[in-house]
C-alpha atoms as a PDB file:
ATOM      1  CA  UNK A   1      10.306   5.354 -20.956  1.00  0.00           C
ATOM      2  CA  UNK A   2       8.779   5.878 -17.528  1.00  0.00           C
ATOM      3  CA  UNK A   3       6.678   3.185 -15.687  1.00  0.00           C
ATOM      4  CA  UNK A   4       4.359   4.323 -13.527  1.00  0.00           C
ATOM      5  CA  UNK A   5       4.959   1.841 -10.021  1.00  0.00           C
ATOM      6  CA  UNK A   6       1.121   1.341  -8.267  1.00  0.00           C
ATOM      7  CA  UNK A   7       1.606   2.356  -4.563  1.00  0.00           C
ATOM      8  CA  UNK A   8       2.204  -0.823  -2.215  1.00  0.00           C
ATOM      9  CA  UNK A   9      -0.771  -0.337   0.641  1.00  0.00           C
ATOM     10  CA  UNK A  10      -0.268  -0.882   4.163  1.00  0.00           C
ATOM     11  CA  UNK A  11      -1.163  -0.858   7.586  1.00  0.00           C
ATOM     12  CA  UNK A  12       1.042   0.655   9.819  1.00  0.00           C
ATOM     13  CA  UNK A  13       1.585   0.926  13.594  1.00  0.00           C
ATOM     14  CA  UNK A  14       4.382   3.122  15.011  1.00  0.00           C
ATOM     15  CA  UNK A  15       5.756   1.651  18.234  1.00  0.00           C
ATOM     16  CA  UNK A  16       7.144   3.975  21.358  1.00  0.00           C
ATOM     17  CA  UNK A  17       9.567   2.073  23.042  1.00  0.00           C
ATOM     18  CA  UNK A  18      13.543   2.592  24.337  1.00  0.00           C
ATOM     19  CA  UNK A  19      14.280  -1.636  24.112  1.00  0.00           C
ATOM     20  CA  UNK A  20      17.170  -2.584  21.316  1.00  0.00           C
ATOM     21  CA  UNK A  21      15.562  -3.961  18.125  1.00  0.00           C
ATOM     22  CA  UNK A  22      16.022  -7.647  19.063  1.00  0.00           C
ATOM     23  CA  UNK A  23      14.035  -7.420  22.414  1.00  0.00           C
ATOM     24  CA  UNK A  24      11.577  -5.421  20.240  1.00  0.00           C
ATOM     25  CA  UNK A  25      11.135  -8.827  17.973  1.00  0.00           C
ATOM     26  CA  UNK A  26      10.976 -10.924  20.583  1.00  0.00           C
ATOM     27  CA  UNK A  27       8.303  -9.952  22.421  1.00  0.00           C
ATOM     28  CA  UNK A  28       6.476  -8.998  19.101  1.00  0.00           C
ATOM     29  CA  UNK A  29       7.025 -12.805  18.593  1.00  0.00           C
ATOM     30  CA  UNK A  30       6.107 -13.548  21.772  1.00  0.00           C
ATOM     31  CA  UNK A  31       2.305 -11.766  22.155  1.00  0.00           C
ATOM     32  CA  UNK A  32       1.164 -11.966  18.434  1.00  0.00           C
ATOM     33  CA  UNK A  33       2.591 -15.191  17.911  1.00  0.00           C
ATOM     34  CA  UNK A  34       4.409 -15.015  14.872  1.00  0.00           C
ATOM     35  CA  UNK A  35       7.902 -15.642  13.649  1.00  0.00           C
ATOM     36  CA  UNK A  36      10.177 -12.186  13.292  1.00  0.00           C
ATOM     37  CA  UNK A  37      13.311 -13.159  11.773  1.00  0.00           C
ATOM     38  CA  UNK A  38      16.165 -10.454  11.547  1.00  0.00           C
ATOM     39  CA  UNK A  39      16.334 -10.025   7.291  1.00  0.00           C
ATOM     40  CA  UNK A  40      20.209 -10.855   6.071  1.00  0.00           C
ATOM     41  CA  UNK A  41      20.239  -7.167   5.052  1.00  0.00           C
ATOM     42  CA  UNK A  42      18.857  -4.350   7.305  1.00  0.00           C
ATOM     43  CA  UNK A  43      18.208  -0.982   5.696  1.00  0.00           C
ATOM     44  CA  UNK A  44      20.874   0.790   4.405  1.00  0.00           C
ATOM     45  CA  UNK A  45      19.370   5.030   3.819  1.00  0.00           C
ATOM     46  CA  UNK A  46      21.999   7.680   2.874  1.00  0.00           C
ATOM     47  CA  UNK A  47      20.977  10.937   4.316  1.00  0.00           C
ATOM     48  CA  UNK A  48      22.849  14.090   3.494  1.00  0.00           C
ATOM     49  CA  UNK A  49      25.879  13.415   5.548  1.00  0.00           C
ATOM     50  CA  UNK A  50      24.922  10.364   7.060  1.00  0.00           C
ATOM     51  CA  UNK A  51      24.903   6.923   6.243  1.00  0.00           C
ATOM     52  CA  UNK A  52      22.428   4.705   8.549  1.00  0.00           C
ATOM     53  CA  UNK A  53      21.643   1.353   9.115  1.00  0.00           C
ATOM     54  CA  UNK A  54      18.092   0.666  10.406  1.00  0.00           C
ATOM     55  CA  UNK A  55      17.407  -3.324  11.789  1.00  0.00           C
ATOM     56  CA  UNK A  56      14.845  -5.048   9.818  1.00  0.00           C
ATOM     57  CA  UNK A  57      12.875  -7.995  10.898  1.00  0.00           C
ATOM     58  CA  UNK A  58      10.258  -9.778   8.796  1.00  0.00           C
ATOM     59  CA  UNK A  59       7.751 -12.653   8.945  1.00  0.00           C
ATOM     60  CA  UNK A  60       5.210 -13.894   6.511  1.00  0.00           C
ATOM     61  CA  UNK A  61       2.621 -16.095   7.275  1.00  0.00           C
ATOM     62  CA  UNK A  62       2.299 -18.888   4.869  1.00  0.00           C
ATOM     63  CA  UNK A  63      -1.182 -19.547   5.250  1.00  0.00           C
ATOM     64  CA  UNK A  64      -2.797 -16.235   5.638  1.00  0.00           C
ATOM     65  CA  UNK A  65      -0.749 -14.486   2.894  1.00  0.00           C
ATOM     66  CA  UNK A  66       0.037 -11.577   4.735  1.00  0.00           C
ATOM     67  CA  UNK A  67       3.549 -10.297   6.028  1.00  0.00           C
ATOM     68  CA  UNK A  68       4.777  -8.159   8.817  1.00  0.00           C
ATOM     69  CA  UNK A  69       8.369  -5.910   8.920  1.00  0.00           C
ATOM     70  CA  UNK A  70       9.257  -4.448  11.708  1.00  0.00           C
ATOM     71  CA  UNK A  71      11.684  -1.735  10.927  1.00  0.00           C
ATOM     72  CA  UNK A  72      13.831   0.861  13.499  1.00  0.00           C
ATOM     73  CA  UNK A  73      13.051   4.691  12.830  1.00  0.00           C
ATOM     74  CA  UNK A  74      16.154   6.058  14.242  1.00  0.00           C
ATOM     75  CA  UNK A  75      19.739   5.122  13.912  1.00  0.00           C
ATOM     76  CA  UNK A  76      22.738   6.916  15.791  1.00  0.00           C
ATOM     77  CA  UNK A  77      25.396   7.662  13.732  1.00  0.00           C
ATOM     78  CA  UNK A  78      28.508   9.569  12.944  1.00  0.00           C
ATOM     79  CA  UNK A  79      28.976  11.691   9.525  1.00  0.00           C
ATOM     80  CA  UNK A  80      30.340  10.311   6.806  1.00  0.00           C
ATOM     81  CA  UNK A  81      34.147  11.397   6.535  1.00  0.00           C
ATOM     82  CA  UNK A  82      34.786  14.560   4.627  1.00  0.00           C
ATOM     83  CA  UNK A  83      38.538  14.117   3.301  1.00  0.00           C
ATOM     84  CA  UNK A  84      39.405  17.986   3.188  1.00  0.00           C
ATOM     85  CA  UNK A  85      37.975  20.614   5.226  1.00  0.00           C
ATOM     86  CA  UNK A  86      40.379  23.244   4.033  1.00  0.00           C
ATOM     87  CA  UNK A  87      40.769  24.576   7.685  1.00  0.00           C
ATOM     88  CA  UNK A  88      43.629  24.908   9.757  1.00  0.00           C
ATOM     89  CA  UNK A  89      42.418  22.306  12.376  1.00  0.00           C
ATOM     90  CA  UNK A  90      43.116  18.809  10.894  1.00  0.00           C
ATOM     91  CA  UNK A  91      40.255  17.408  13.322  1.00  0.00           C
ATOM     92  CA  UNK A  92      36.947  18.592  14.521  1.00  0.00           C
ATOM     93  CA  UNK A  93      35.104  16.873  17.720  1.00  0.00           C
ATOM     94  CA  UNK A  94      32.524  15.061  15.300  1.00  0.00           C
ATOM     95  CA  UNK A  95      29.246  13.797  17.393  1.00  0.00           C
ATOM     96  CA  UNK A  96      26.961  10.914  16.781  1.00  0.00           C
ATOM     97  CA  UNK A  97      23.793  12.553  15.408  1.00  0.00           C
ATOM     98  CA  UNK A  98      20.520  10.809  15.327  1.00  0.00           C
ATOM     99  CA  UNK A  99      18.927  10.634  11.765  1.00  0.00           C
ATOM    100  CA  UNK A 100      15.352   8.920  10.800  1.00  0.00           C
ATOM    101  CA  UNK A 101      13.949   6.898   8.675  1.00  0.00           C
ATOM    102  CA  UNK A 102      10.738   8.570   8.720  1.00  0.00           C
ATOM    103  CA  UNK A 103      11.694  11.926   9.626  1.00  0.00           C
ATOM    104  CA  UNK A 104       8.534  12.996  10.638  1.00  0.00           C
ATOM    105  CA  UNK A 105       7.407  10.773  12.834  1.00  0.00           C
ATOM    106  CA  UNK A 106      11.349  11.443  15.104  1.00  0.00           C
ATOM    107  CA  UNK A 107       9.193  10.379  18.490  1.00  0.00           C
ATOM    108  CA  UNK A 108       8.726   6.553  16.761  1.00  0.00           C
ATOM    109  CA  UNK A 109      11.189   3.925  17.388  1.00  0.00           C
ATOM    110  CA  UNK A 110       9.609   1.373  15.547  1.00  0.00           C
ATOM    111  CA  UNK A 111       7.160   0.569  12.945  1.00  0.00           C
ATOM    112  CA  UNK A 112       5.093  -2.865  12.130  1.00  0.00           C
ATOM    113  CA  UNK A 113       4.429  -2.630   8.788  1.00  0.00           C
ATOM    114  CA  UNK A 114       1.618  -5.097   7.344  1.00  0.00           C
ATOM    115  CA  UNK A 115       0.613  -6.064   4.161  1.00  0.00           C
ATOM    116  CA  UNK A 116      -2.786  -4.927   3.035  1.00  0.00           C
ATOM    117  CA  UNK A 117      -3.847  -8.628   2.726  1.00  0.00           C
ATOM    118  CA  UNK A 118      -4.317  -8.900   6.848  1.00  0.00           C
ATOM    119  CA  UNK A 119      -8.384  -8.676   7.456  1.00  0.00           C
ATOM    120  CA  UNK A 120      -9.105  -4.845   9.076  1.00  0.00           C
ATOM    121  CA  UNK A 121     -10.485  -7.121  12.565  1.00  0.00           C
ATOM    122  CA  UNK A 122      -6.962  -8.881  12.635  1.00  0.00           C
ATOM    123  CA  UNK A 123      -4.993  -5.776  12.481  1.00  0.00           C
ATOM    124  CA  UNK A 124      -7.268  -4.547  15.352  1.00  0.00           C
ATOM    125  CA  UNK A 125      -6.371  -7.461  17.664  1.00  0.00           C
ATOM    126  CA  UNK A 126      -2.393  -6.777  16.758  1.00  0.00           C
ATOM    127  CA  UNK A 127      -2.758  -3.377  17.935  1.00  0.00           C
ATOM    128  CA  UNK A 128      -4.900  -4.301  21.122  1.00  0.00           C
ATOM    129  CA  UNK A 129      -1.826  -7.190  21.560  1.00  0.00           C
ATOM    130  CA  UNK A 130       1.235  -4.699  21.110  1.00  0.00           C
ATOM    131  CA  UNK A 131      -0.609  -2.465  23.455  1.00  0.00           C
ATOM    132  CA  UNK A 132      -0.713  -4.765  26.378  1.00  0.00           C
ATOM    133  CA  UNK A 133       3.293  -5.228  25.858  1.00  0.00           C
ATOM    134  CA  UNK A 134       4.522  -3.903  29.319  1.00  0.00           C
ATOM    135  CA  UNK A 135       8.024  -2.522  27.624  1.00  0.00           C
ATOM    136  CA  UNK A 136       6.069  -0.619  25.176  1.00  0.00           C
ATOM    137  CA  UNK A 137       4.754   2.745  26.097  1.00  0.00           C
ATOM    138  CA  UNK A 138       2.495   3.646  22.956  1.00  0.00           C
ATOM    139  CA  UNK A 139       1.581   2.282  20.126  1.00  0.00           C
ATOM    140  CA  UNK A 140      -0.728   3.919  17.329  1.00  0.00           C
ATOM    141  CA  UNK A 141      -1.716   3.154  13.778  1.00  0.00           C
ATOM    142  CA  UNK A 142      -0.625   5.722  11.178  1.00  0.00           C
ATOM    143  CA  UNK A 143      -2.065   6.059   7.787  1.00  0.00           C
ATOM    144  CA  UNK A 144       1.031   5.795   5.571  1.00  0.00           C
ATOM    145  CA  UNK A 145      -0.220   7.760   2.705  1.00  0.00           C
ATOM    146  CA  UNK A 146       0.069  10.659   5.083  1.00  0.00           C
ATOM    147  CA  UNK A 147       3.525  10.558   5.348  1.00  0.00           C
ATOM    148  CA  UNK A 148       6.162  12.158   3.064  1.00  0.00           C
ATOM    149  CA  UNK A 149       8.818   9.878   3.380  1.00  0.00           C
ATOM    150  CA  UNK A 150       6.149   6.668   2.672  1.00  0.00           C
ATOM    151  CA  UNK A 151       8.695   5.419   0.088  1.00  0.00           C
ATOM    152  CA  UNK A 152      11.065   4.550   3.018  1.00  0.00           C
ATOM    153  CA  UNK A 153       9.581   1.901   4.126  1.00  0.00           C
ATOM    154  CA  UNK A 154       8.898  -0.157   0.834  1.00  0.00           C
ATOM    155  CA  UNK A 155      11.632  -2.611   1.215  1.00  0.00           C
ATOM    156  CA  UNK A 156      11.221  -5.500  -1.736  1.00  0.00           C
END
């Protein structure tokens, strides 16, 4: 028997920005005044020959009922290990590739996902705030149910 799962809604922001995940929480922490915790478990995605880890923060705010992840788009990698080639060569130069977590959004390093619960004026003012973040070149908000790989960032 199939159950049919309702879709989780969202607001999304994708953030443009070269600073390591943790610096990324801080000042998020720091300018909207909340309380990003790194999650005991980041994101573990198998790709097709890749296995990636992509740093996961969250917060929820007690009061207001509404809860923020901020999530890494792109983690830099090397293939998993293929036991037999059947070449002559028992080692190939094997590169780190980059693989993403949305793959269509590749030019994202980050995206603040918030629940649905956060008033439409108070998502408004988080954008304005992550915007003023010197260390962060762009930010935009993204309708999720655009994207292909939405699923991917549904982490409960």
């Amino acid at each position: 028997m199939l159950l049919e799962v309702e879709d989780e809604e969202f607001y999304l922001i994708g953030i443009y920005s070269s600073m390591e995940s943790f610096k990324m929480a801080y000042l998020l922490n720091k300018f909207l005044n909340v309380k990003l915790t790194r999650e005991e478990h980041d994101i573990d995605f198998n790709h097709a020959n890749y296995e990636a880890i992509y740093a996961l923060y969250s917060y929820k705010e007690p009061n207001a009922y509404f809860s923020l992840h901020l999530v890494a788009n792109k983690f830099k990698g090397e293939p998993k290990k293929i036991l037999s080639s059947g070449s002559l060569f028992s080692e190939e130069e094997i590169r780190p590739q980059q693989v993403y977590l949305i793959p269509e959004r590749k030019k994202v390093d980050y995206f603040l996902k918030i629940s649905e619960e956060l008033p439409r004026k108070e998502f408004v003012k988080i954008l304005t705030k992550i915007g003023q973040i010197p260390q962060v070149q762009a930010s935009y908000a993204f309708d999720a149910n655009e994207l292909k790989s939405k699923q991917n960032l549904i982490f409960e």
